[in-house]
C-alpha atoms as a PDB file:
ATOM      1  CA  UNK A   1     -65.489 126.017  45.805  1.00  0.00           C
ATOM      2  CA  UNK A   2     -64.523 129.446  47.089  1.00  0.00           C
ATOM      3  CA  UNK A   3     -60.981 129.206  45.524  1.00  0.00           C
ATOM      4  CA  UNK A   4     -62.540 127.693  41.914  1.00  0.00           C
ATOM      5  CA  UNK A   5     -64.735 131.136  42.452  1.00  0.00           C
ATOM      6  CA  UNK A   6     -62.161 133.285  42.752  1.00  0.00           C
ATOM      7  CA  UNK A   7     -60.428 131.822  39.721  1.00  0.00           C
ATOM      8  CA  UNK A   8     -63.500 132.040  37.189  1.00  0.00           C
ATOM      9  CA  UNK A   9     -63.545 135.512  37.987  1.00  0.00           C
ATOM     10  CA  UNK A  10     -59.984 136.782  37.479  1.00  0.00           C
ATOM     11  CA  UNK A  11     -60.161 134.106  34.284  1.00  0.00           C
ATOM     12  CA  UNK A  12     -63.100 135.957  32.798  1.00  0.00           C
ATOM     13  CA  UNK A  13     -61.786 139.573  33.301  1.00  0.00           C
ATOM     14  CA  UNK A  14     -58.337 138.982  32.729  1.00  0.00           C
ATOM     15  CA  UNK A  15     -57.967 135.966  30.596  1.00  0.00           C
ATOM     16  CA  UNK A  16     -60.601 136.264  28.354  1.00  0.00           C
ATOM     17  CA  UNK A  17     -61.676 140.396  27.869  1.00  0.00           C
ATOM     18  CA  UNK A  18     -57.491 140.940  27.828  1.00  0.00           C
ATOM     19  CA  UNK A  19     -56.034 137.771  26.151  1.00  0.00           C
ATOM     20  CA  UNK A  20     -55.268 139.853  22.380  1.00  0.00           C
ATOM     21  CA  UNK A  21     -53.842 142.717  24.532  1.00  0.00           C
ATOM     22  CA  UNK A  22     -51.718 140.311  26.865  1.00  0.00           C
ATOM     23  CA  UNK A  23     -50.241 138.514  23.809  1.00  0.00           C
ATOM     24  CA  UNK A  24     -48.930 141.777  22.172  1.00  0.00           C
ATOM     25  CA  UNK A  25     -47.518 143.096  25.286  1.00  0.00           C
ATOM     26  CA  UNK A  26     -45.615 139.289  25.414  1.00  0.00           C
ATOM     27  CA  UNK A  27     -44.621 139.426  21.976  1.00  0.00           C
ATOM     28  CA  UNK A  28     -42.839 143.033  22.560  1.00  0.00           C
ATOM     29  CA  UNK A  29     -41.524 142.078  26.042  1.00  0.00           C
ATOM     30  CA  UNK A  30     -40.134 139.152  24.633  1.00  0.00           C
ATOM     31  CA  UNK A  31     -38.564 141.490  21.660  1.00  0.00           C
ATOM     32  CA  UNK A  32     -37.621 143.975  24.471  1.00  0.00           C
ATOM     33  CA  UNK A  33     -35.526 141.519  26.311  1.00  0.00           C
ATOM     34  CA  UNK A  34     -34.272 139.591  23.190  1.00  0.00           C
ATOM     35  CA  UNK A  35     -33.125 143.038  21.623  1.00  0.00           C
ATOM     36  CA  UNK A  36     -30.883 143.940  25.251  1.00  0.00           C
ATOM     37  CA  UNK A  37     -29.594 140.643  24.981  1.00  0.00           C
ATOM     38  CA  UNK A  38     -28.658 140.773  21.595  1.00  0.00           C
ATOM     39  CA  UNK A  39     -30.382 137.771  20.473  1.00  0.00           C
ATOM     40  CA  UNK A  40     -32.344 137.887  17.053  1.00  0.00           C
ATOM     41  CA  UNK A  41     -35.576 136.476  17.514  1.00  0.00           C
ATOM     42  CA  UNK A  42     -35.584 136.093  13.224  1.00  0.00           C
ATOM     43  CA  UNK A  43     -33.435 133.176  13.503  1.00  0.00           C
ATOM     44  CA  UNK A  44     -35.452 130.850  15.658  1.00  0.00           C
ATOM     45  CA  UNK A  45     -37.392 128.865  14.817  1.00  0.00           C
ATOM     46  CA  UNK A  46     -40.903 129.331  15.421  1.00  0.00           C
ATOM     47  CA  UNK A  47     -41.796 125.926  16.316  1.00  0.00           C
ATOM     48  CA  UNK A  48     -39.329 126.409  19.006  1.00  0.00           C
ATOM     49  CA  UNK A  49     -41.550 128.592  20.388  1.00  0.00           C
ATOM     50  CA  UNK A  50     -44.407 125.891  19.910  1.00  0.00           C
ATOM     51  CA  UNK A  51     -42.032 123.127  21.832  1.00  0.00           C
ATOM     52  CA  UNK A  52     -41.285 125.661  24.735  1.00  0.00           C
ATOM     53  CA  UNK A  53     -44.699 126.766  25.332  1.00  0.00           C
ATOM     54  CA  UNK A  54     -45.712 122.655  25.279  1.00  0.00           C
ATOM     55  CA  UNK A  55     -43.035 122.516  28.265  1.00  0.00           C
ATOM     56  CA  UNK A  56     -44.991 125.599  30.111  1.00  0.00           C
ATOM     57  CA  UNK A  57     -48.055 123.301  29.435  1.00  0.00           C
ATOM     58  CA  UNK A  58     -49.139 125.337  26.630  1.00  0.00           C
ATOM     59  CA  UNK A  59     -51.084 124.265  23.179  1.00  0.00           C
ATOM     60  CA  UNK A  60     -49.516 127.024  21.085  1.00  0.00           C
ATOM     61  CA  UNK A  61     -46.878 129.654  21.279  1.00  0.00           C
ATOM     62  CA  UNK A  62     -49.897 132.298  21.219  1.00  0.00           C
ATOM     63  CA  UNK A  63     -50.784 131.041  25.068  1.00  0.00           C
ATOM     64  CA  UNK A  64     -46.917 131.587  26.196  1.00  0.00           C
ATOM     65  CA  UNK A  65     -47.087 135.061  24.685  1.00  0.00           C
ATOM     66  CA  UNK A  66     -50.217 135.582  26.390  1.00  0.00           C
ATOM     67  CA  UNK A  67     -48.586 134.409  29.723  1.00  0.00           C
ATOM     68  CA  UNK A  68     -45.443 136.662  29.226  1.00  0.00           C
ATOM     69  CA  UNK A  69     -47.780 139.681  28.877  1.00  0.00           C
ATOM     70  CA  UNK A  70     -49.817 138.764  32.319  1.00  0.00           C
ATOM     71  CA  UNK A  71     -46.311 138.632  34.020  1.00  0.00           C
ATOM     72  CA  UNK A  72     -46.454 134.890  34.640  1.00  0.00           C
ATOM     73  CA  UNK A  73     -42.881 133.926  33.150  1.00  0.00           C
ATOM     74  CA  UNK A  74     -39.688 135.859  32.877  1.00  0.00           C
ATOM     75  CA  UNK A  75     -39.130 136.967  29.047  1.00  0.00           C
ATOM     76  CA  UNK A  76     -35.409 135.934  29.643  1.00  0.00           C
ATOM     77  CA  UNK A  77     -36.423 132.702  31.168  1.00  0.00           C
ATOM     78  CA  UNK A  78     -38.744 131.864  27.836  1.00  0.00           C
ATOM     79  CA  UNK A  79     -35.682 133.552  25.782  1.00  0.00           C
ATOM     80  CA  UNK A  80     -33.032 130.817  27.719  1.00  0.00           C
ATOM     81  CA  UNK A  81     -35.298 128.473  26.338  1.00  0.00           C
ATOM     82  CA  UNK A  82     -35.383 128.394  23.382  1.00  0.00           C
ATOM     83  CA  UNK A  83     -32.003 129.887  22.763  1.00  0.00           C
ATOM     84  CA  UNK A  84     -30.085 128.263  25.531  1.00  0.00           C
ATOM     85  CA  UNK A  85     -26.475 128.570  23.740  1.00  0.00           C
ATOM     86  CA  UNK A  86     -27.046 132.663  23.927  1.00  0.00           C
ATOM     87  CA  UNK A  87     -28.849 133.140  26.650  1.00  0.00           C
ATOM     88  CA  UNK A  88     -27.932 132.089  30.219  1.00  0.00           C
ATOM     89  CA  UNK A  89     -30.263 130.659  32.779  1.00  0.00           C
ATOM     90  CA  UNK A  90     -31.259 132.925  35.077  1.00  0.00           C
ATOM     91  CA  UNK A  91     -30.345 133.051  38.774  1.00  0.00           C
ATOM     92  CA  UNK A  92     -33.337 132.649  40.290  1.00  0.00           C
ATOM     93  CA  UNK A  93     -35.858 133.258  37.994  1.00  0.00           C
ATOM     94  CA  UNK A  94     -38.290 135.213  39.041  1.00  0.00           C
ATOM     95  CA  UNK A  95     -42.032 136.415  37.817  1.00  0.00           C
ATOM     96  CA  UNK A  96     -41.431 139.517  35.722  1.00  0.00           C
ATOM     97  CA  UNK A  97     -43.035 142.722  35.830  1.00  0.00           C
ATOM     98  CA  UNK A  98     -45.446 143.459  33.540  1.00  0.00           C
ATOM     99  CA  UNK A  99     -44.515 145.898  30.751  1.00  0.00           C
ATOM    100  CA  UNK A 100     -47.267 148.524  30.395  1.00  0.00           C
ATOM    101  CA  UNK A 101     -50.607 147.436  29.973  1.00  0.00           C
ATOM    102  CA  UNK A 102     -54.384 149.111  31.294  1.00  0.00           C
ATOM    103  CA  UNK A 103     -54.623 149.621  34.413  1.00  0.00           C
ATOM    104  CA  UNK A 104     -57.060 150.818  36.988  1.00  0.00           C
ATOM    105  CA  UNK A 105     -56.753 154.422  38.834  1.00  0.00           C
ATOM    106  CA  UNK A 106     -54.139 154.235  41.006  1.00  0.00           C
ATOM    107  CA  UNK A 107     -52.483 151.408  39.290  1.00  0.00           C
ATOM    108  CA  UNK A 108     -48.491 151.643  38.907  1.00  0.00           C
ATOM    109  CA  UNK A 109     -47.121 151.574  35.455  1.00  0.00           C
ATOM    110  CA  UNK A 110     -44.828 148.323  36.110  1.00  0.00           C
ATOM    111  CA  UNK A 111     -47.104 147.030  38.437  1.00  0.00           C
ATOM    112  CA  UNK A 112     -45.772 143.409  39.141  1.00  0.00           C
ATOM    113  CA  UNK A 113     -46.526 140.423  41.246  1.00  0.00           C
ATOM    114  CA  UNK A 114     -46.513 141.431  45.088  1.00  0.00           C
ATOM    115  CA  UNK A 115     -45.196 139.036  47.197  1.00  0.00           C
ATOM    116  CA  UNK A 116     -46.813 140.324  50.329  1.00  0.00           C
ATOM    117  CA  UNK A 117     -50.355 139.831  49.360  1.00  0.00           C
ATOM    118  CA  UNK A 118     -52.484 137.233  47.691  1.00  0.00           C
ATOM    119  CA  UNK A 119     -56.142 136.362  46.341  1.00  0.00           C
ATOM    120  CA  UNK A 120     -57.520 134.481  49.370  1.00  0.00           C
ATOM    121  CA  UNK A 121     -56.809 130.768  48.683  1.00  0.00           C
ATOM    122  CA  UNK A 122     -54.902 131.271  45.437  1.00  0.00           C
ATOM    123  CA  UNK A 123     -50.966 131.575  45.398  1.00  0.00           C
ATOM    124  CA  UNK A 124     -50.083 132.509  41.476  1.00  0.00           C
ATOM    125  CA  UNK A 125     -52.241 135.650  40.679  1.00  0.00           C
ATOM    126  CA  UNK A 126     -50.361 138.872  39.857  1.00  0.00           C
ATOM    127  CA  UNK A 127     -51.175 141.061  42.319  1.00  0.00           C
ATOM    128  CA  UNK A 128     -50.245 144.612  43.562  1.00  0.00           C
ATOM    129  CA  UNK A 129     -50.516 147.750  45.745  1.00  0.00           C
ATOM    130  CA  UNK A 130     -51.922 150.578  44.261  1.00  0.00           C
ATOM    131  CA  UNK A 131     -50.327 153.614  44.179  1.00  0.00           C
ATOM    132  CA  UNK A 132     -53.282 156.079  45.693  1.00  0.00           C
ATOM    133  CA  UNK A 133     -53.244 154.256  49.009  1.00  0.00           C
ATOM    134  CA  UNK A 134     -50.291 152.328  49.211  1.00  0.00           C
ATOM    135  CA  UNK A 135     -51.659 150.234  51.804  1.00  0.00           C
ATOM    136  CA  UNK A 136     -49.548 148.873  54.524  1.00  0.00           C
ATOM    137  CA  UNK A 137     -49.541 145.552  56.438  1.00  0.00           C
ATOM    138  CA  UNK A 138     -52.598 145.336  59.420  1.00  0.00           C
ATOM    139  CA  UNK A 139     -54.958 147.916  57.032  1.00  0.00           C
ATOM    140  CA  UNK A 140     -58.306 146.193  55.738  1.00  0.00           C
ATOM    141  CA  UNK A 141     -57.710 145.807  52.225  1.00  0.00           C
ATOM    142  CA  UNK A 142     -59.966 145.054  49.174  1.00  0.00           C
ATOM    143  CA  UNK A 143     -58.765 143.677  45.743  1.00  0.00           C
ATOM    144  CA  UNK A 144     -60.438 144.598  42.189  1.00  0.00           C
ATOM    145  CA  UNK A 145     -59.406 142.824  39.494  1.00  0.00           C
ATOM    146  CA  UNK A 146     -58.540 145.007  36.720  1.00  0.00           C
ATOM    147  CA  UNK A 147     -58.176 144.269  32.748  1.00  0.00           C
ATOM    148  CA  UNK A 148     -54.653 142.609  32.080  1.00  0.00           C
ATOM    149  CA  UNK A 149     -53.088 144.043  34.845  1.00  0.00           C
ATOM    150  CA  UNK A 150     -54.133 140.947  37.632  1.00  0.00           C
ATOM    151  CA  UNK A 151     -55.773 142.115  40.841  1.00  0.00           C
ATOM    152  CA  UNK A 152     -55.248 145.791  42.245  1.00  0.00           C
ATOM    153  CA  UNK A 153     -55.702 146.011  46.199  1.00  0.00           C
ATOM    154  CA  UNK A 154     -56.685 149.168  47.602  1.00  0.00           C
ATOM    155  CA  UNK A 155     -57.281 150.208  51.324  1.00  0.00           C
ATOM    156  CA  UNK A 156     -61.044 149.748  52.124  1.00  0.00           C
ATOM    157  CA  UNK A 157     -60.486 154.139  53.364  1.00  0.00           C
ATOM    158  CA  UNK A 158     -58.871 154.535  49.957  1.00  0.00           C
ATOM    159  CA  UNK A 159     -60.765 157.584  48.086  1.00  0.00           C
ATOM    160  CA  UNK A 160     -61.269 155.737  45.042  1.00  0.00           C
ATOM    161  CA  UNK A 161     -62.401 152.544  46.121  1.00  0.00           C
ATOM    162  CA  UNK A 162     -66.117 153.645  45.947  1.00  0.00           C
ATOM    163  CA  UNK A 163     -65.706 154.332  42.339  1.00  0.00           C
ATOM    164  CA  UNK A 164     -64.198 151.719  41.604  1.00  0.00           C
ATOM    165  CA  UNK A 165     -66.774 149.359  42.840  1.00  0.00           C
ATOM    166  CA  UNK A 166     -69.490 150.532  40.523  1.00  0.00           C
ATOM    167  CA  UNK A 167     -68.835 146.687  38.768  1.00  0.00           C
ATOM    168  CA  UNK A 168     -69.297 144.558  42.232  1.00  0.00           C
ATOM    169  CA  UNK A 169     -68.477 141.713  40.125  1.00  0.00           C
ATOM    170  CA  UNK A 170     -64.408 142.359  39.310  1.00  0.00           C
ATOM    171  CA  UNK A 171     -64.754 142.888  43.932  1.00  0.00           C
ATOM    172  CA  UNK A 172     -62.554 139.856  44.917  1.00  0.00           C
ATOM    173  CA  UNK A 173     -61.018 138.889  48.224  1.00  0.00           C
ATOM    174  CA  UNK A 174     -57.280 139.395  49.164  1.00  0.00           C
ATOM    175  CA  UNK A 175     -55.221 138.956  52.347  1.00  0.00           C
ATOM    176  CA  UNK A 176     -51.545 139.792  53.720  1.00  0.00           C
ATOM    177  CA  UNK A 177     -49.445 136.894  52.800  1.00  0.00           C
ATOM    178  CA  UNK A 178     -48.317 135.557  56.258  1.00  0.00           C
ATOM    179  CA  UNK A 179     -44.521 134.128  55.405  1.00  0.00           C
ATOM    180  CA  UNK A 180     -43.404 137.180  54.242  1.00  0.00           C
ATOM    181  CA  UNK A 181     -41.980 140.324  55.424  1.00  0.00           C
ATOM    182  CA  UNK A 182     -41.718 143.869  54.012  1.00  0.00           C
ATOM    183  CA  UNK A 183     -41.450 147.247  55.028  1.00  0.00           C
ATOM    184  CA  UNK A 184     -43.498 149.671  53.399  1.00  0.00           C
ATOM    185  CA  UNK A 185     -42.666 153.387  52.528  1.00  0.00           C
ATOM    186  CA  UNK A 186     -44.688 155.473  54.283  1.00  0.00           C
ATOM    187  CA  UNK A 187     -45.352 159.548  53.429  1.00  0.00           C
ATOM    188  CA  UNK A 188     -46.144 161.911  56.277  1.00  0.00           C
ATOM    189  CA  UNK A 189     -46.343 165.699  57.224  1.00  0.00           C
ATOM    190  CA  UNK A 190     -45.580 166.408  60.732  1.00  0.00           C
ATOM    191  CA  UNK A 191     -47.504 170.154  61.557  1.00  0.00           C
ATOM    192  CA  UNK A 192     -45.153 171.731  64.103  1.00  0.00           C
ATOM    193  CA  UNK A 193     -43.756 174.810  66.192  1.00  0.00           C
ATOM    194  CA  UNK A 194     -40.719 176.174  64.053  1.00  0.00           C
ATOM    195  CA  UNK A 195     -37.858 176.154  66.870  1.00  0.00           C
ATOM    196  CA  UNK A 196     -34.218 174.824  67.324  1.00  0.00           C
ATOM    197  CA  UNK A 197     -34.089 171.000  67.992  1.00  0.00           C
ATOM    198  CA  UNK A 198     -37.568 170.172  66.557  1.00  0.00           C
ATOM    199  CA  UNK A 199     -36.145 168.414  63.452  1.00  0.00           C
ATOM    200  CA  UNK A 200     -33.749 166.370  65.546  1.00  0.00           C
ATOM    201  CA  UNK A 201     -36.307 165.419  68.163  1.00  0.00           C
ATOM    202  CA  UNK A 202     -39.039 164.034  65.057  1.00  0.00           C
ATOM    203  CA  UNK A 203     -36.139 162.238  63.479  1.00  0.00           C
ATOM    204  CA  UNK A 204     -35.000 160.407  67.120  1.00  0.00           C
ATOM    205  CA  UNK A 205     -38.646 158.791  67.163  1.00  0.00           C
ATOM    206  CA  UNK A 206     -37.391 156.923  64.395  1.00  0.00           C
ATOM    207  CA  UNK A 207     -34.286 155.539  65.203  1.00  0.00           C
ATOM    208  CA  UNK A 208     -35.926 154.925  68.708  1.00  0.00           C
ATOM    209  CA  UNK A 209     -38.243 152.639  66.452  1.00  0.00           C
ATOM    210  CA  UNK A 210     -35.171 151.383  64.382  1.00  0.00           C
ATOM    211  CA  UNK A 211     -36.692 152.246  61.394  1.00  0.00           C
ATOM    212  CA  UNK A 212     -35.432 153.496  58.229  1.00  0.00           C
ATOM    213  CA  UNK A 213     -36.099 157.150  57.570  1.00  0.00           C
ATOM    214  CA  UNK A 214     -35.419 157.815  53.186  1.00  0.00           C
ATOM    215  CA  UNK A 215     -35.924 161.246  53.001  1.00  0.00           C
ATOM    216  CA  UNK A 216     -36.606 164.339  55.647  1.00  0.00           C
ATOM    217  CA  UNK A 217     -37.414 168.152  54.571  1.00  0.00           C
ATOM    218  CA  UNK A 218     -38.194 170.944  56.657  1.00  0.00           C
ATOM    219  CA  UNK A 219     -39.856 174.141  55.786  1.00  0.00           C
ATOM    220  CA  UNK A 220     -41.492 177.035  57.099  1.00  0.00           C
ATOM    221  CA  UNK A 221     -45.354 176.733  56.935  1.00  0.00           C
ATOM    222  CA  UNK A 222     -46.460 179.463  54.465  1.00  0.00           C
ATOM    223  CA  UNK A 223     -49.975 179.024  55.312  1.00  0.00           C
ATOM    224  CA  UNK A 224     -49.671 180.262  58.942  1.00  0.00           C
ATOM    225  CA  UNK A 225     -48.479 183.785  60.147  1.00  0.00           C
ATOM    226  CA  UNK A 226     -47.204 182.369  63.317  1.00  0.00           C
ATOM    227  CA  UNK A 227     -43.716 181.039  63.764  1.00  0.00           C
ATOM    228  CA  UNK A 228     -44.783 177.527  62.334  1.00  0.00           C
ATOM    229  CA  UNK A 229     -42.898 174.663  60.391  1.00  0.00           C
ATOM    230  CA  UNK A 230     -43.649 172.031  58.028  1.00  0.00           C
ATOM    231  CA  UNK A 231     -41.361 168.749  58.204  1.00  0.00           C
ATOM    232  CA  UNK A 232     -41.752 166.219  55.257  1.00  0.00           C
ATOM    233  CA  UNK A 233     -41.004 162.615  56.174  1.00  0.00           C
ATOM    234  CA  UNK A 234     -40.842 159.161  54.198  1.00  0.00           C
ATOM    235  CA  UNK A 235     -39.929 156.461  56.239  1.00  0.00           C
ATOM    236  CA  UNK A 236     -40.373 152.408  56.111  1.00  0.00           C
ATOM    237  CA  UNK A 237     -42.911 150.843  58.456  1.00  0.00           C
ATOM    238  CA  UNK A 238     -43.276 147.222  59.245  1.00  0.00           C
ATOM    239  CA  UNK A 239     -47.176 147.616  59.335  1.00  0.00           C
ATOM    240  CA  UNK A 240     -50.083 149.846  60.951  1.00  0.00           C
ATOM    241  CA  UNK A 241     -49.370 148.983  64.002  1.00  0.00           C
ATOM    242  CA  UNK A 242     -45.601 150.462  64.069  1.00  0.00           C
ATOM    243  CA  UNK A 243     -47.087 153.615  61.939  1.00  0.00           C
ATOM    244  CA  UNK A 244     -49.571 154.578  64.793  1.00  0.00           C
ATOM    245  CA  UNK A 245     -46.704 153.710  67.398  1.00  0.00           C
ATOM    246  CA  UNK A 246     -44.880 156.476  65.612  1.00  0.00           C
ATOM    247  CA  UNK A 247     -47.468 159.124  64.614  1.00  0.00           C
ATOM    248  CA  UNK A 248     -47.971 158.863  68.870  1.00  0.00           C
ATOM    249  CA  UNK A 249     -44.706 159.885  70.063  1.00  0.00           C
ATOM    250  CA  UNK A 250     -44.393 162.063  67.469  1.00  0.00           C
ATOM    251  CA  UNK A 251     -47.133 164.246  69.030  1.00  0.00           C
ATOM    252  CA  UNK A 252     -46.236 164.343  72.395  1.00  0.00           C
ATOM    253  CA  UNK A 253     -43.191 166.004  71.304  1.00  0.00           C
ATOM    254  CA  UNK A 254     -43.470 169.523  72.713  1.00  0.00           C
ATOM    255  CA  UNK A 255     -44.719 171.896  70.369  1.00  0.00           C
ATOM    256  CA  UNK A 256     -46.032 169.512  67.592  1.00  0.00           C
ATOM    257  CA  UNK A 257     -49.661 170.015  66.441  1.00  0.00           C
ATOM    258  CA  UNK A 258     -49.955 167.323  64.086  1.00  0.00           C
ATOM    259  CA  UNK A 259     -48.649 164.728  61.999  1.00  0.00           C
ATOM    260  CA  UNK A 260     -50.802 162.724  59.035  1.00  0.00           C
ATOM    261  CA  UNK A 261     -50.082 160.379  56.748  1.00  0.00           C
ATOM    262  CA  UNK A 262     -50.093 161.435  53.288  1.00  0.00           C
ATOM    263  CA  UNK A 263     -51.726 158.891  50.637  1.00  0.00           C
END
């Protein structure tokens, strides 16, 4: 009952008040796509169209441009279909990323279908991190579904979660998907001394970790009069628990004041 629940709710905000804008986002992902592949969409037929949305289990080809716009198919996938002699199959096909569409604040502009999360006891609902939190594996999350872009989760701290929850209704449940694993990019500002061997000492927490370190900047901290630094960090984390782990060796390093993530 809980799962049928969660369903009637994403179908009523997504399916129904989005359905006209999902089909015109299909309809120009699927000329998009045809366009790179050089394949004129003119010359088919459009009850070929009709016969491949039947095989998605489709009435009309309306419903399998609606479907294209909520990221369910692969335009190139549909495009294979019903053009198979110019268009090769894809290896694997995969869920595509939704071309742009409203979102919700925080929402990515090609938000697609995140694989490490899912609507609690349903498996095929686009869903995806939002950007002003970013949150990482082992942080309570909450999901909001938002209009044609599928289900947004947020971090229950994240600032605009309160605002966002002014409709309790579009509030749905959402949990870490258990079978896979990620490592998420992480910002953070370590607050330190300015003195030789600093940087290299930060930087040797992470490789004790064995994690990946993407991009490290150091500057003098304008802000202070004292000989202070600023050191500018992303790195990939396998989940809260690693980030902490981190963030706590980072400050027993002699002469750092702080470090914080940045969201």
């Amino acid at each position: 009952m809980k799962t049928s629940r969660a369903r009637n709710k994403i179908r009523h905000f997504i399916n129904a008040s989005e359905r006209a804008k999902a089909i015109e986002i299909g309809e120009k992902y699927l000329e998009k796509e045809s366009r790179r592949l050089g394949v004129s969409l003119g010359r088919i037929p459009k009850g070929k169209f009709e016969s491949v949305a039947s095989e998605y289990g489709y009435s009309k080809s309306e419903d399998l441009y609606a479907a294209l716009g909520f990221g369910r198919f692969s335009a190139r996938h549909v495009l294979h279909k019903v053009a198979p002699e110019l268009v090769p199959e894809e290896e694997p096909a995969k869920p595509a990323a939704t071309p742009s569409a409203p979102s919700s604040p925080g929402a990515p502009a090609d938000a697609g279908q995140d694989l490490v999360i899912k609507v609690r006891g349903i498996d095929d609902v686009m869903v995806y991190r939002a950007k002003c939190c970013n949150p990482i594996r082992g942080e309570s999350i909450v999901g909001y579904v938002t209009r044609g872009k599928g289900v947004a989760v947020h971090s229950t701290n994240c600032k605009n979660v309160q605002s966002l929850m002014y409709e309790a209704e579009r509030k749905i449940d959402v949990e870490w998907a258990r079978a896979v694993a990620e490592r998420f990019p992480v910002k953070m500002i370590v607050y330190s001394e300015d003195r030789p061997g600093m940087l290299h000492e930060v930087t040797s927490v992470f490789y004790n970790e064995n994690t990946n370190l993407r991009s490290v900047e150091a500057r003098a901290d304008q802000q202070r009069s004292d000989n202070s630094a600023i050191i500018d960090l992303m790195a990939e984390v396998r989940d809260k628990k690693q980030l902490e782990k981190i963030q706590a060796a980072i400050r027993r390093i002699s002469g750092v004041r702080d470090v914080e993530r940045v969201q």
